[in-house]
C-alpha atoms as a PDB file:
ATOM      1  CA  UNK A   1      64.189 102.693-180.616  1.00  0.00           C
ATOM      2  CA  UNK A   2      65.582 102.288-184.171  1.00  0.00           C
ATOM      3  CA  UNK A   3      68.120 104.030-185.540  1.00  0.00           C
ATOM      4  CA  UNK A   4      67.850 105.443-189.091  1.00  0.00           C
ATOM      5  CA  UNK A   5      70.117 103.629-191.346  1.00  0.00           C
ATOM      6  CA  UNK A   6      71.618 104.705-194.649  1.00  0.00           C
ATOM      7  CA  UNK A   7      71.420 102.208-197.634  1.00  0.00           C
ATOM      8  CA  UNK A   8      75.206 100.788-198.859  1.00  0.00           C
ATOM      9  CA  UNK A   9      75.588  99.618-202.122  1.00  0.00           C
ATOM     10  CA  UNK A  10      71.648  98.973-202.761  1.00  0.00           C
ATOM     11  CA  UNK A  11      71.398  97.531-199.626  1.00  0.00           C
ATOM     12  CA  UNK A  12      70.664  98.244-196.130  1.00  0.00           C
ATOM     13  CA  UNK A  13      72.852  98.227-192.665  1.00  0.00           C
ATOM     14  CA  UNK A  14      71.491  95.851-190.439  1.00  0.00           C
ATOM     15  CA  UNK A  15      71.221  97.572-187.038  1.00  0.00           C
ATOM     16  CA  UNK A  16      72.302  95.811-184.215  1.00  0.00           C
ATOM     17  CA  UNK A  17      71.141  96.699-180.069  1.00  0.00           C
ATOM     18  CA  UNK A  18      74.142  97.596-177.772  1.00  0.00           C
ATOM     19  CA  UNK A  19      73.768  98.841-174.050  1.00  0.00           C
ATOM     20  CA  UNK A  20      76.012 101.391-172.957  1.00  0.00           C
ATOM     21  CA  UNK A  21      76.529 102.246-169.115  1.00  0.00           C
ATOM     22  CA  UNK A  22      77.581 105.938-168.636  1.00  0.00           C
ATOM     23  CA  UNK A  23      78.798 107.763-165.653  1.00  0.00           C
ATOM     24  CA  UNK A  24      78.554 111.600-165.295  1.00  0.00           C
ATOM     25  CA  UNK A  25      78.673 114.074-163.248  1.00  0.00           C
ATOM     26  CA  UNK A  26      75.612 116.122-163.733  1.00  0.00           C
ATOM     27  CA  UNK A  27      76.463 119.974-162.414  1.00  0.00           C
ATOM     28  CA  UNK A  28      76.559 120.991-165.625  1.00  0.00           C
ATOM     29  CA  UNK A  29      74.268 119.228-167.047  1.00  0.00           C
ATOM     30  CA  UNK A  30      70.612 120.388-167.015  1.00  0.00           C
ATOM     31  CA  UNK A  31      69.656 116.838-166.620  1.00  0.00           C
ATOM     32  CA  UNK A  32      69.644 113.822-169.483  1.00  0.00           C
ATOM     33  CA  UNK A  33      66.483 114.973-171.818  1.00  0.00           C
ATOM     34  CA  UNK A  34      67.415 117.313-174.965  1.00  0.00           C
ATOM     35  CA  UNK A  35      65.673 120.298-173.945  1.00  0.00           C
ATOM     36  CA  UNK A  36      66.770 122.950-176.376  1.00  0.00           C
ATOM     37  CA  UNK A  37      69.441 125.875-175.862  1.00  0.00           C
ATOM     38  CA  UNK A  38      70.421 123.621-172.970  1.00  0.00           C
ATOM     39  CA  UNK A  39      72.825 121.141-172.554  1.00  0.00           C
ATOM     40  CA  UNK A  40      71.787 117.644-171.132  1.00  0.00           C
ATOM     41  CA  UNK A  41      73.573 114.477-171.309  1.00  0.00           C
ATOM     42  CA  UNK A  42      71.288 112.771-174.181  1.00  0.00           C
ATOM     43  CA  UNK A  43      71.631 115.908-176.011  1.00  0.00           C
ATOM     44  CA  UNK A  44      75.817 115.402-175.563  1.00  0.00           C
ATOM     45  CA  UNK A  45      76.125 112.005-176.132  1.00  0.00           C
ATOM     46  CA  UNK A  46      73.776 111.716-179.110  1.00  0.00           C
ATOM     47  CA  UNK A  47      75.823 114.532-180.718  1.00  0.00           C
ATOM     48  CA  UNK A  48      79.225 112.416-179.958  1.00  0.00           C
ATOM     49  CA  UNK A  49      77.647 109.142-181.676  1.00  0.00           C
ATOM     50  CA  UNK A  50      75.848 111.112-184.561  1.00  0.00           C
ATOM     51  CA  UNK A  51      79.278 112.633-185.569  1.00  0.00           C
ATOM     52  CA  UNK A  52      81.453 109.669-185.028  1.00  0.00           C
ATOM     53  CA  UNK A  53      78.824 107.321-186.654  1.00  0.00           C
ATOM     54  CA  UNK A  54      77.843 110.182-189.462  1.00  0.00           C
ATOM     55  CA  UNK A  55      74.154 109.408-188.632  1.00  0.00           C
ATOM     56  CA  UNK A  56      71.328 109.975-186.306  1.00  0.00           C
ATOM     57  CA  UNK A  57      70.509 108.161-183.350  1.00  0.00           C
ATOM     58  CA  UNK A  58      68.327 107.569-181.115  1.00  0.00           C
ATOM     59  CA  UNK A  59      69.068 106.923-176.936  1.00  0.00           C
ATOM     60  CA  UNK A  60      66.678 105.166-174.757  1.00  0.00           C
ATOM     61  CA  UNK A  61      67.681 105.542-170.859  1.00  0.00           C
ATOM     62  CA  UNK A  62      67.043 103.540-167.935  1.00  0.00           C
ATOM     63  CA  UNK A  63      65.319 106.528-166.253  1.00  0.00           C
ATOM     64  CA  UNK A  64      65.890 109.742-166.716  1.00  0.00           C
ATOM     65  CA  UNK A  65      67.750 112.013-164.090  1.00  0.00           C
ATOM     66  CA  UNK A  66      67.096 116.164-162.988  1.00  0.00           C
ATOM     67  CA  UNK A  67      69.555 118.554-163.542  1.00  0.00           C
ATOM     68  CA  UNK A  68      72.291 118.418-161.367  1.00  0.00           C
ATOM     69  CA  UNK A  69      71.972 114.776-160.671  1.00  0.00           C
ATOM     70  CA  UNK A  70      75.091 112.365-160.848  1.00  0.00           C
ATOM     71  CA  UNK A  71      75.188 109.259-162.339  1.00  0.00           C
ATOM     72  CA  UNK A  72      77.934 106.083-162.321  1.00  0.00           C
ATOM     73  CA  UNK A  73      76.171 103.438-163.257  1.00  0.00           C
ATOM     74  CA  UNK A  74      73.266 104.905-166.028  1.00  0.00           C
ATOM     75  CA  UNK A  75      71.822 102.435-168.335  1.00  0.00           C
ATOM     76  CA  UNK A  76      71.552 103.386-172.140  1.00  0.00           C
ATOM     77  CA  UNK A  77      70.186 101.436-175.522  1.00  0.00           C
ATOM     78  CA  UNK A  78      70.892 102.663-178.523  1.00  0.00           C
ATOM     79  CA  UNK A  79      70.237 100.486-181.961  1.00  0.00           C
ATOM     80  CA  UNK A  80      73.855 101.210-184.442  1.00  0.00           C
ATOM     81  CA  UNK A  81      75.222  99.612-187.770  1.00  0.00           C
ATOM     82  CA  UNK A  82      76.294  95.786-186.606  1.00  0.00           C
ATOM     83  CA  UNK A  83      79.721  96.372-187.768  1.00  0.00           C
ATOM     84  CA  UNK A  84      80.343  98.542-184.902  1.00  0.00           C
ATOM     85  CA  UNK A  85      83.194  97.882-183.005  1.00  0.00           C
ATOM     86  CA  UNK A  86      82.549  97.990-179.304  1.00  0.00           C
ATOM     87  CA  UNK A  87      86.401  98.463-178.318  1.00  0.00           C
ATOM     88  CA  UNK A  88      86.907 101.073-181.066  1.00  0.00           C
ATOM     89  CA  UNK A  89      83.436 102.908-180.116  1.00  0.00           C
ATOM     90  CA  UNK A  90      84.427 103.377-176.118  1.00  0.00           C
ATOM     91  CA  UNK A  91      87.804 104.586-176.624  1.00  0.00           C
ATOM     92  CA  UNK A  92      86.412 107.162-180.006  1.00  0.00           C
ATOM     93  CA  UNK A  93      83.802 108.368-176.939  1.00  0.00           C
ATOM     94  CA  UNK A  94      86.741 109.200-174.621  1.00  0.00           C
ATOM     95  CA  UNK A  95      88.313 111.179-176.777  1.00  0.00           C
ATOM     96  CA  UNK A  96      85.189 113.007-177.895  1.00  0.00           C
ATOM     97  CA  UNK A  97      83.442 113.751-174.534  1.00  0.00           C
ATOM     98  CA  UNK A  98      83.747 116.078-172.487  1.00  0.00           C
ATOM     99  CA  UNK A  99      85.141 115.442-169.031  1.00  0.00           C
ATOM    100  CA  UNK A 100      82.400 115.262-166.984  1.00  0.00           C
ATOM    101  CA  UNK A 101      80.877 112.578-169.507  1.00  0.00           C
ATOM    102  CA  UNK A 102      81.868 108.864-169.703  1.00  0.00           C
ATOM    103  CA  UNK A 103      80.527 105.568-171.634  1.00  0.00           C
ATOM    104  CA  UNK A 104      82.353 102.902-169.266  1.00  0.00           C
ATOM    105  CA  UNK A 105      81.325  99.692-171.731  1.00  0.00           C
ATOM    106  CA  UNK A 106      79.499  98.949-174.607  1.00  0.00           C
ATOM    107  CA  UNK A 107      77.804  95.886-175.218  1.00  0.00           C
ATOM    108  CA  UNK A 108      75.642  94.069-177.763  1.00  0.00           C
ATOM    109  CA  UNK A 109      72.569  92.820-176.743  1.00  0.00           C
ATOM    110  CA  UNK A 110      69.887  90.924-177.734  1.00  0.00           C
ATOM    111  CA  UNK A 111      66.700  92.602-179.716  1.00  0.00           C
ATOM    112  CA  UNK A 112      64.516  92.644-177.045  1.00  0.00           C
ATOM    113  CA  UNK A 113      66.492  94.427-174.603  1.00  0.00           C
ATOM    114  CA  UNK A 114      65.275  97.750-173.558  1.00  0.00           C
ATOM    115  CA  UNK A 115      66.975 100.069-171.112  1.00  0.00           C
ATOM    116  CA  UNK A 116      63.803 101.073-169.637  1.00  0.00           C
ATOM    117  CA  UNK A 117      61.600  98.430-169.855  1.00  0.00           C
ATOM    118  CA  UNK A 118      64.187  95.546-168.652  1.00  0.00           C
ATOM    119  CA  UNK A 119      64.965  97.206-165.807  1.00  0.00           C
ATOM    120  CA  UNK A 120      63.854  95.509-162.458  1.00  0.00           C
ATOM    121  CA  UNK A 121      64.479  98.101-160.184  1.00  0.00           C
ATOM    122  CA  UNK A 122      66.869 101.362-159.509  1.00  0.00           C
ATOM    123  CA  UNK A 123      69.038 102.867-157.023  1.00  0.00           C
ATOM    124  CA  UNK A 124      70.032 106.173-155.884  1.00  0.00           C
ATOM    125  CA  UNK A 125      72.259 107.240-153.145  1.00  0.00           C
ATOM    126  CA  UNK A 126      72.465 110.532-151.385  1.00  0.00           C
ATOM    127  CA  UNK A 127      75.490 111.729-149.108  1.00  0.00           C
ATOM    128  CA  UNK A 128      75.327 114.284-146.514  1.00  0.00           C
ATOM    129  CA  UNK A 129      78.890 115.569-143.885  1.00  0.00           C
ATOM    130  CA  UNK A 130      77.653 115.841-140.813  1.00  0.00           C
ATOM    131  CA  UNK A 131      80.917 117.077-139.744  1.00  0.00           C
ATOM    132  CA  UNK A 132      81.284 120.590-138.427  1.00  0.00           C
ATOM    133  CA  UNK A 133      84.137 121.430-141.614  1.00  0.00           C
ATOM    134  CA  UNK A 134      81.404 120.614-144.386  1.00  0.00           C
ATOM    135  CA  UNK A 135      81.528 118.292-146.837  1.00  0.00           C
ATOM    136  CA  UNK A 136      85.547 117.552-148.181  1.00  0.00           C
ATOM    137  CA  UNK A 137      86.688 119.888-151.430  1.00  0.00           C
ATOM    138  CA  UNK A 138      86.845 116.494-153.454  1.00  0.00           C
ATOM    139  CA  UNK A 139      83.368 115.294-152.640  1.00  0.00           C
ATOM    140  CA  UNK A 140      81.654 118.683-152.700  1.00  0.00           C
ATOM    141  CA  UNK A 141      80.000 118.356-155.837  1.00  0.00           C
ATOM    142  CA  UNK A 142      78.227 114.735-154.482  1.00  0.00           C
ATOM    143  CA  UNK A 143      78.180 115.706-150.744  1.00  0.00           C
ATOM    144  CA  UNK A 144      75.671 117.576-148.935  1.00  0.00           C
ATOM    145  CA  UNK A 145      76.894 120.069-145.922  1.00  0.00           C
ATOM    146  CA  UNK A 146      74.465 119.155-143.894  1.00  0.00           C
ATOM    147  CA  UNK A 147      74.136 121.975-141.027  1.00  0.00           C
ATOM    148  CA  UNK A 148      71.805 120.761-138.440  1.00  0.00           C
ATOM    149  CA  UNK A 149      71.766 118.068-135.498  1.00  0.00           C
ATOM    150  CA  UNK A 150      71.041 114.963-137.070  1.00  0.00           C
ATOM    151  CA  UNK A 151      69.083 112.195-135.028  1.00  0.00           C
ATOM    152  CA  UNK A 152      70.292 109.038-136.966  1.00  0.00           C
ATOM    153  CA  UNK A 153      67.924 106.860-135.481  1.00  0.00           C
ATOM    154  CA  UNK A 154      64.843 109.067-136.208  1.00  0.00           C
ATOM    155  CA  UNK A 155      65.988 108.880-139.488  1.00  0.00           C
ATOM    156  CA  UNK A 156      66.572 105.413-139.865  1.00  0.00           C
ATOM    157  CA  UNK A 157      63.203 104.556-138.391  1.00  0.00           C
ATOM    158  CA  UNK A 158      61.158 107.299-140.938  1.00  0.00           C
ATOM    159  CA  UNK A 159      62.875 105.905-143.617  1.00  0.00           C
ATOM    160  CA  UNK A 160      61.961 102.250-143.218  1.00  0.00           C
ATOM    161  CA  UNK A 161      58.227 103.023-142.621  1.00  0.00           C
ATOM    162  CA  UNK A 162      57.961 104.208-146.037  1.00  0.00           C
ATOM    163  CA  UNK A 163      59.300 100.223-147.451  1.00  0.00           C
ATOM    164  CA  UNK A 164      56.921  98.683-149.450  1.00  0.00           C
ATOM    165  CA  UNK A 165      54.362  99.187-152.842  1.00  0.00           C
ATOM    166  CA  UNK A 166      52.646 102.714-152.048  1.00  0.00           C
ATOM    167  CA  UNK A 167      51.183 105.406-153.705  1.00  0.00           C
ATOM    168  CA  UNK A 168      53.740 108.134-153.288  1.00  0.00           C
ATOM    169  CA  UNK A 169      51.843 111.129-155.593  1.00  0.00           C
ATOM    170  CA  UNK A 170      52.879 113.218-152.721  1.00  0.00           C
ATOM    171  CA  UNK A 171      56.403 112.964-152.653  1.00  0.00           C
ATOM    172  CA  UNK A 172      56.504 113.615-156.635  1.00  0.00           C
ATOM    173  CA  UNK A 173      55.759 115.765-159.119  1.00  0.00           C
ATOM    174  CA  UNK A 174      52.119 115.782-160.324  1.00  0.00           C
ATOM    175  CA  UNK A 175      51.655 114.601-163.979  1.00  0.00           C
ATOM    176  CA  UNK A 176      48.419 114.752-165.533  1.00  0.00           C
ATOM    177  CA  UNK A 177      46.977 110.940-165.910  1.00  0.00           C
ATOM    178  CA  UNK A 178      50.516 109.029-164.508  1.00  0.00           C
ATOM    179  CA  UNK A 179      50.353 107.202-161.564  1.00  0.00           C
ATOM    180  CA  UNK A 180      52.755 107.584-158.514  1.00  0.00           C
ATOM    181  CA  UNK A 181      52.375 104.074-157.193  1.00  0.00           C
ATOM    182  CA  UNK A 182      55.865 102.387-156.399  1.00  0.00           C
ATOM    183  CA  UNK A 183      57.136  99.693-154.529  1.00  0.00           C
ATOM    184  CA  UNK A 184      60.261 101.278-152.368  1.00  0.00           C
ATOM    185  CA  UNK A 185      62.714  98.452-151.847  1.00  0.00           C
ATOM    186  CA  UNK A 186      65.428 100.006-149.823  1.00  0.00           C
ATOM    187  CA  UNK A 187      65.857 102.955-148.210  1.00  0.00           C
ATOM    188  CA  UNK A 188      68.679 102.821-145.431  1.00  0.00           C
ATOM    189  CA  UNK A 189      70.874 105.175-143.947  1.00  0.00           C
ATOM    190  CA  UNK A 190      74.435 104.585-143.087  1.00  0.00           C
ATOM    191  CA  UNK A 191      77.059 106.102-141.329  1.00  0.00           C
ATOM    192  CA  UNK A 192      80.533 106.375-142.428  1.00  0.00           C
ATOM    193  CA  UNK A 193      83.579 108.148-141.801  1.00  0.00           C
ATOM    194  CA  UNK A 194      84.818 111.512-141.328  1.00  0.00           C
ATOM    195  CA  UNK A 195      80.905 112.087-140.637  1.00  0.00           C
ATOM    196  CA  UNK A 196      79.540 111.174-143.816  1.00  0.00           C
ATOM    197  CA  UNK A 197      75.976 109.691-144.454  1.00  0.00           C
ATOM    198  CA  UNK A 198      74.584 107.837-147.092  1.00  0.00           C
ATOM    199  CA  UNK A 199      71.241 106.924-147.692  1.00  0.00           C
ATOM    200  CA  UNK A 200      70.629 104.707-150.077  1.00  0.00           C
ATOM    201  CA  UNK A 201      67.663 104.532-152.267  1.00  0.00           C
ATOM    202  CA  UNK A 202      66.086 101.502-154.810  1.00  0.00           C
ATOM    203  CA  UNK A 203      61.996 101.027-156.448  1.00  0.00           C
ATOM    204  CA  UNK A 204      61.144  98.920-159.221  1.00  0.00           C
ATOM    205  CA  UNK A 205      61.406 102.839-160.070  1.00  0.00           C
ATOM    206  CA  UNK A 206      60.998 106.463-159.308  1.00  0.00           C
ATOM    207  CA  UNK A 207      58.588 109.588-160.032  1.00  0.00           C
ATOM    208  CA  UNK A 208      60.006 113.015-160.661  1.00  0.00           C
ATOM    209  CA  UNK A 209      62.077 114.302-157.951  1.00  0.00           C
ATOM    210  CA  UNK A 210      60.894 111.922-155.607  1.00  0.00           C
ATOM    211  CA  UNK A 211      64.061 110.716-154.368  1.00  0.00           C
ATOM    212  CA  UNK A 212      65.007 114.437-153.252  1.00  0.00           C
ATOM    213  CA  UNK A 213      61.186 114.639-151.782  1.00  0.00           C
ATOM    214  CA  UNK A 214      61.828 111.093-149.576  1.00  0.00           C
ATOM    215  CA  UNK A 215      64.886 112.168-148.186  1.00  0.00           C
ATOM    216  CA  UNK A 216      64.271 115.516-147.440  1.00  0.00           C
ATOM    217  CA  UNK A 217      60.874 114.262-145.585  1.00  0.00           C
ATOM    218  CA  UNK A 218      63.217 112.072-143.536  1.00  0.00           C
ATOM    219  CA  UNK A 219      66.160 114.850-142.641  1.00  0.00           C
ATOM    220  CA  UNK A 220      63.593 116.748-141.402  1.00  0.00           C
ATOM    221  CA  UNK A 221      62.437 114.119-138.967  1.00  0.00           C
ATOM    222  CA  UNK A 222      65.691 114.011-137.970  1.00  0.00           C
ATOM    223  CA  UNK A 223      66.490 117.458-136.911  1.00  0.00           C
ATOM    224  CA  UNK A 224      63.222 117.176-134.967  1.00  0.00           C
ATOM    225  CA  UNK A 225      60.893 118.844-136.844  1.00  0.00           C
ATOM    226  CA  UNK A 226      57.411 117.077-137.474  1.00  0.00           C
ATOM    227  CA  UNK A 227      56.908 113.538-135.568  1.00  0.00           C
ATOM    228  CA  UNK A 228      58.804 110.396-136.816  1.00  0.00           C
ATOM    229  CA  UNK A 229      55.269 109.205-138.040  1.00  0.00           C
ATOM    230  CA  UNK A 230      54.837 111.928-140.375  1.00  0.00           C
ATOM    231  CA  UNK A 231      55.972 110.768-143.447  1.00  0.00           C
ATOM    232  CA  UNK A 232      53.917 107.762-143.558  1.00  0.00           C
ATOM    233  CA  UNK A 233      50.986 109.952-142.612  1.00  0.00           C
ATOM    234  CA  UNK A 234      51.740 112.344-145.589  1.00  0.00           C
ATOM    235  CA  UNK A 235      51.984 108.938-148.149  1.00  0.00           C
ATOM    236  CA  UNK A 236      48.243 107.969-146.949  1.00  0.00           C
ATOM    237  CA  UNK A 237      46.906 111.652-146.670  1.00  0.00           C
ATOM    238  CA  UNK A 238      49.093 113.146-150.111  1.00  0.00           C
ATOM    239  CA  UNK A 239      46.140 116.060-149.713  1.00  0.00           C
ATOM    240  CA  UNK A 240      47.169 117.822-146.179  1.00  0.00           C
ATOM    241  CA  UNK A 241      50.907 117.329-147.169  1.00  0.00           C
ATOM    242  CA  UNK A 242      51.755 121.121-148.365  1.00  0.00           C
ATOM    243  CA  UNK A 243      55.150 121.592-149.930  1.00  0.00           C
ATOM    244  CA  UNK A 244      57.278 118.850-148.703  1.00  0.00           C
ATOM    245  CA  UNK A 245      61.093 119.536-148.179  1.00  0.00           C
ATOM    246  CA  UNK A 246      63.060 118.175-151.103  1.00  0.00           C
ATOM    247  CA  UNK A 247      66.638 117.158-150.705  1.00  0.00           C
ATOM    248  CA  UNK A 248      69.315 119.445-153.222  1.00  0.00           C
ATOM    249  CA  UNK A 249      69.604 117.634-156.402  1.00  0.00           C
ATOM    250  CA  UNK A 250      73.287 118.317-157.266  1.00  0.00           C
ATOM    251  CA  UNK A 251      73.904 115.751-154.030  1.00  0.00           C
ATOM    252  CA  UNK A 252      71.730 113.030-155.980  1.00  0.00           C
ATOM    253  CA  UNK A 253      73.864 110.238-157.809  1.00  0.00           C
ATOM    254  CA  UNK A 254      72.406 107.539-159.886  1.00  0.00           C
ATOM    255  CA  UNK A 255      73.834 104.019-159.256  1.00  0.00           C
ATOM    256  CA  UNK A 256      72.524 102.298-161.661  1.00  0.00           C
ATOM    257  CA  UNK A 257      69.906  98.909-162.171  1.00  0.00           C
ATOM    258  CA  UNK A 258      69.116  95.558-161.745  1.00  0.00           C
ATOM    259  CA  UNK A 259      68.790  93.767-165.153  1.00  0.00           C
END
């Protein structure tokens, strides 16, 4: 999207396309589109440029993220006066921001670059402590506590029968006329240290809270719940499904995009 530009001397600013990649930590945010009397991370960082820059502009992101959802590697296009000084711009942002806000680089681009469009695919990852202690005080706020026996292999297995280009409207929020069919690229599960597990998430993209809704489906195969079938069953048969577990979003972090 454009960015209005002011006329200098008679003549107009040419507008040039940079990318910025942001990194945030999203508990306070109530997710990245303006909604207003809230405060979201657009609605932040378009307030940081439009005072810095002493005009309006307008953000186009990768994909946007739910409230309480991190982010470290969030893809942004924005379209500013040419003169711009990348350098200059980053460090102005760091000073401006709050804490819990960061724009790690910004680069020009060509024209035809568009944060949402460009991307090929994106990836989430989710981390849950197993561990009877919880999840460790400097991870809490990206770390599930997870409380129940966990069946790793259950897990594993439900997760990789859901691979492929499918129709996922039941693991996502219904919107009137879009359509819900993706094509899940990874979704693997991994165990680490201290009794930490990540799963980790990419799709040429993703519906409305259906990363929480695929890895909740999963976690509850592996405490034993429904059959390690069921998941698949609920993608070809979205009408028996019912309300699906969905994962906490505050343990969701955005990891950014293949360009």
């Amino acid at each position: 999207m454009a960015v209005a530009v002011p006329a200098v001397s008679g003549r107009p600013v040419d507008p040039r396309r940079f990318r910025l990649d942001l990194a945030y930590d999203g508990t306070l945010f109530s997710g990245w589109a303006v909604q207003p009397g809230l405060r979201t991370v657009c609605g932040v960082l378009a307030d940081a440029l439009t005072l810095l820059l002493r005009r309006p502009v307008s953000l186009t992101v990768a994909g946007r993220t739910d409230a309480g959802v991190h982010a470290t590697g969030q893809v942004v296009h924005v379209d500013l006066p040419a003169s711009v000084d990348p350098t200059w711009l980053v460090r102005r942002l760091a000073r401006l921001l709050p804490a819990d806000l960061r724009v790690r680089t910004v680069v020009p681009v060509p024209a035809a670059f568009d944060a949402r469009f460009s991307a090929l695919r994106r990836h989430y990852r989710y981390r849950l402590a197993t561990a009877a202690h919880g999840a460790e005080p400097l991870r809490a706020r990206d770390t599930v506590t997870w409380p129940h026996p966990l069946d790793l292999d259950a897990v594993v297995a439900a997760a990789t029968g859901l691979l492929g280009e499918r129709d996922f409207a039941a693991f996502c929020r219904r919107r009137q006329g879009a359509t819900a069919v993706r094509a899940l690229q990874r979704f693997t599960w991994t165990a680490e240290e201290d009794g930490v597990v990540v799963a980790a998430l990419s799709a040429d993209a993703f519906c409305h809270s259906m990363v929480r809704s695929l890895v909740g489906a999963v976690l509850d195969v592996g405490r034993g719940r429904p059959p390690g079938a069921w998941p698949v069953a609920v993608v070809a048969h979205p009408e028996g499904a019912g309300g699906l577990p969905r994962a906490p979003a505050h343990r969701v972090t955005q990891v950014g995009g293949g360009f």
